[in-house]
N, C-alpha and C. Protein backbone atom coordinates (compact mmCIF):
# COMPACT_ATOMS: atom_id res chain seq x y z
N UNK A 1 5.21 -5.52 7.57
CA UNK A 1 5.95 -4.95 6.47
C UNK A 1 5.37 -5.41 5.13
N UNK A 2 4.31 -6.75 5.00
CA UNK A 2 4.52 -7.17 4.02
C UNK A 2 3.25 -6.30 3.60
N UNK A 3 2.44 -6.05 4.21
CA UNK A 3 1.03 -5.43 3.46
C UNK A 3 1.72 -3.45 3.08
N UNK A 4 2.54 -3.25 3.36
CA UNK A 4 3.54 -2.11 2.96
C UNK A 4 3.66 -1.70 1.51
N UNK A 5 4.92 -3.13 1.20
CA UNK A 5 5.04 -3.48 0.36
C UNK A 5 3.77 -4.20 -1.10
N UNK A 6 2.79 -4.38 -0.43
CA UNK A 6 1.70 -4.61 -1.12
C UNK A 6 0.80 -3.23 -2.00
N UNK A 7 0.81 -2.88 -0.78
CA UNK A 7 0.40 -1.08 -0.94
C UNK A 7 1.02 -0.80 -2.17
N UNK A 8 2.80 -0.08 -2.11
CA UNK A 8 3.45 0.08 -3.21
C UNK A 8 3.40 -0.73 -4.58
N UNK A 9 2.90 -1.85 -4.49
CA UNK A 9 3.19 -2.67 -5.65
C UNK A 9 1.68 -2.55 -6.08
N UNK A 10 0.97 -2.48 -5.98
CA UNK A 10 -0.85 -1.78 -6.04
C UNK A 10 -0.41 -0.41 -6.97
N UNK A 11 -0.60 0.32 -5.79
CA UNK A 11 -0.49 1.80 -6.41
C UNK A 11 0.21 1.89 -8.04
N UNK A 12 2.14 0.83 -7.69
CA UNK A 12 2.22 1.08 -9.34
C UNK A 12 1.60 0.46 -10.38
N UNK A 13 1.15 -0.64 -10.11
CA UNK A 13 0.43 -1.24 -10.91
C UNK A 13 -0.93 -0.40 -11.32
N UNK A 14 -1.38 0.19 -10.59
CA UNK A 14 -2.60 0.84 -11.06
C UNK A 14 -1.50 2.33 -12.22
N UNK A 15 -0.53 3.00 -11.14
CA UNK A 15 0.21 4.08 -12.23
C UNK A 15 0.26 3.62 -13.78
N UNK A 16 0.63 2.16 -13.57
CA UNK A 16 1.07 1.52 -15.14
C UNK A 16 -0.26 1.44 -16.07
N UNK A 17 -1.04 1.04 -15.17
CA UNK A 17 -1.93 0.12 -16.17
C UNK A 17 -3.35 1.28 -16.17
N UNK A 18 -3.16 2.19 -15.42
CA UNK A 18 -4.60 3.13 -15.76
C UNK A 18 -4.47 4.53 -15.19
N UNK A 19 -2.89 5.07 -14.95
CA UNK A 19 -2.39 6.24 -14.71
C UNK A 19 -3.15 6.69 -13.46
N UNK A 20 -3.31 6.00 -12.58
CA UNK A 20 -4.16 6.33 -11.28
C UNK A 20 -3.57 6.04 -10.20
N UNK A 21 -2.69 7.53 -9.74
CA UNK A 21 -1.77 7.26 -7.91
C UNK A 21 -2.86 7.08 -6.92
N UNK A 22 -3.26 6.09 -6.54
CA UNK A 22 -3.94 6.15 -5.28
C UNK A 22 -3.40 6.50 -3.86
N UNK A 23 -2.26 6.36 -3.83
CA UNK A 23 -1.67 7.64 -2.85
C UNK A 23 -1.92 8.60 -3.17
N UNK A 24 -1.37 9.48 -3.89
CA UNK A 24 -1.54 10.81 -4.10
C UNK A 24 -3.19 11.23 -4.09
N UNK A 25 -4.31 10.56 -4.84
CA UNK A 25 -5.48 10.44 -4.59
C UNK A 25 -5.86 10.75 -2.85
N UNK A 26 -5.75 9.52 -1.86
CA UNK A 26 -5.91 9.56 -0.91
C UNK A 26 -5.36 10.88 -0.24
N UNK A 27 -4.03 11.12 -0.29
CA UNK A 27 -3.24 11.52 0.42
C UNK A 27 -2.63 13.27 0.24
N UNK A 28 -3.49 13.36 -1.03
CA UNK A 28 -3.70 15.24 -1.00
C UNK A 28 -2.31 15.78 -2.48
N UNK A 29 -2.56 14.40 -3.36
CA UNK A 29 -0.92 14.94 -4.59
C UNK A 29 0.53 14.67 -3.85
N UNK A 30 1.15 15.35 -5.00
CA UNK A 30 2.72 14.70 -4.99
C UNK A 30 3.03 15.36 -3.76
N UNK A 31 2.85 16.59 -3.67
CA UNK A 31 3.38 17.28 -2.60
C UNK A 31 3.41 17.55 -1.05
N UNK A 32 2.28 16.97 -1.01
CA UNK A 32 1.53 16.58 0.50
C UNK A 32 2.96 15.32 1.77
N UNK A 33 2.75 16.36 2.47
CA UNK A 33 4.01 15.35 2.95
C UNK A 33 3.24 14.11 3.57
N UNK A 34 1.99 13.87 3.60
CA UNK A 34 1.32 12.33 3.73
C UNK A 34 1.89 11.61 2.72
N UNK A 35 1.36 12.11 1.37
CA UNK A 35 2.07 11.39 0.55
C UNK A 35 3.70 11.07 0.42
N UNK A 36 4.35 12.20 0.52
CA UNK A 36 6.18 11.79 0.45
C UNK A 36 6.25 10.37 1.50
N UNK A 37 5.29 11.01 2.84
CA UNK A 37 6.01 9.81 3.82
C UNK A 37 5.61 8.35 3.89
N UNK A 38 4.70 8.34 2.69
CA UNK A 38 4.11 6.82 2.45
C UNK A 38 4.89 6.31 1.88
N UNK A 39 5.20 7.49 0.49
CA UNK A 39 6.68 6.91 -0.29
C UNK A 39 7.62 6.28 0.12
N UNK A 40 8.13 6.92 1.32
CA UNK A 40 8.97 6.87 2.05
C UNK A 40 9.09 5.50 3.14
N UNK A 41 8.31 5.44 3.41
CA UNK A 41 7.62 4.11 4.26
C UNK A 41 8.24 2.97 3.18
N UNK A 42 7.15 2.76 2.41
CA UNK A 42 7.36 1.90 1.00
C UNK A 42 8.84 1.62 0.97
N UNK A 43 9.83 2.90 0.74
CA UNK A 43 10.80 2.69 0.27
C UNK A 43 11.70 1.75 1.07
N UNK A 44 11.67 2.55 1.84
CA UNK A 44 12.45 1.56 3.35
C UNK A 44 12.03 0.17 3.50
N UNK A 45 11.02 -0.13 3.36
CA UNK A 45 9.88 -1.90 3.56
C UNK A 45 10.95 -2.34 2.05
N UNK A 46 10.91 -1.63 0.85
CA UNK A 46 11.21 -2.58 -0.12
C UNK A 46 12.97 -2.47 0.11
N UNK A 47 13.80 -1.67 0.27
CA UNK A 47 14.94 -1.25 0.73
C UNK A 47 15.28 -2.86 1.71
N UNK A 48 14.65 -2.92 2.99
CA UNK A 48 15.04 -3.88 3.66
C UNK A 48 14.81 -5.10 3.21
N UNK A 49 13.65 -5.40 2.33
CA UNK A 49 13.00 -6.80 2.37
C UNK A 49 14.34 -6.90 0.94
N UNK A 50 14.77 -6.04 0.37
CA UNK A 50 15.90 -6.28 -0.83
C UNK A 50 17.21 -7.13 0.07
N UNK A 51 17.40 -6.04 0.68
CA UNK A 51 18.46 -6.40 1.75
C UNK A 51 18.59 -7.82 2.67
N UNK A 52 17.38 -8.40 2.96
CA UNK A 52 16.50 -9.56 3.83
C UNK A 52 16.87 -10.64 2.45
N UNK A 53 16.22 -10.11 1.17
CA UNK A 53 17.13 -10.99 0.42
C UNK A 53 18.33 -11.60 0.35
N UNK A 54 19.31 -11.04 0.22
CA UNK A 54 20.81 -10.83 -0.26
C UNK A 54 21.07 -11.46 1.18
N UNK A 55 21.06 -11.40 2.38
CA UNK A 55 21.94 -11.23 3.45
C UNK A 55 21.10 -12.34 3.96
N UNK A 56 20.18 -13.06 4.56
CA UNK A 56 19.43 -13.92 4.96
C UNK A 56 19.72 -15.65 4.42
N UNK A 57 20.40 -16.25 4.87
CA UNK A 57 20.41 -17.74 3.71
C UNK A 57 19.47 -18.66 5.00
N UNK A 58 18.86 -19.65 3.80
CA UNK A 58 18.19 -20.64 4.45
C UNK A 58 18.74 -21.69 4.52
């Protein structure tokens, strides 16, 4: 999960800092359902690891 989450935090960092989706690049634009389902992937990895936060005590 964690290289997932790596992925997503890449990609925006590149969106921010030099307007360049490397998903969408790779993965054929916004519309390409490769791309939605990477999104999608991402979302869920950061979704749980939020959740893994909050609910997990050491």
């Amino acid at each position: 999960m964690a290289w997932v989450l790596v992925v997503g935090a890449v990609n925006w960092g590149l969106v921010g800092l030099l307007d360049l989706n490397i998903v969408e690049t790779i993965f054929g634009g916004s519309s390409s359902m490769l791309t939605r389902a990477v999104y999608i992937v991402v979302g869920l990895a950061g979704a749980y690891k939020a959740y893994m936060l909050v609910t997990v005590k050491k």
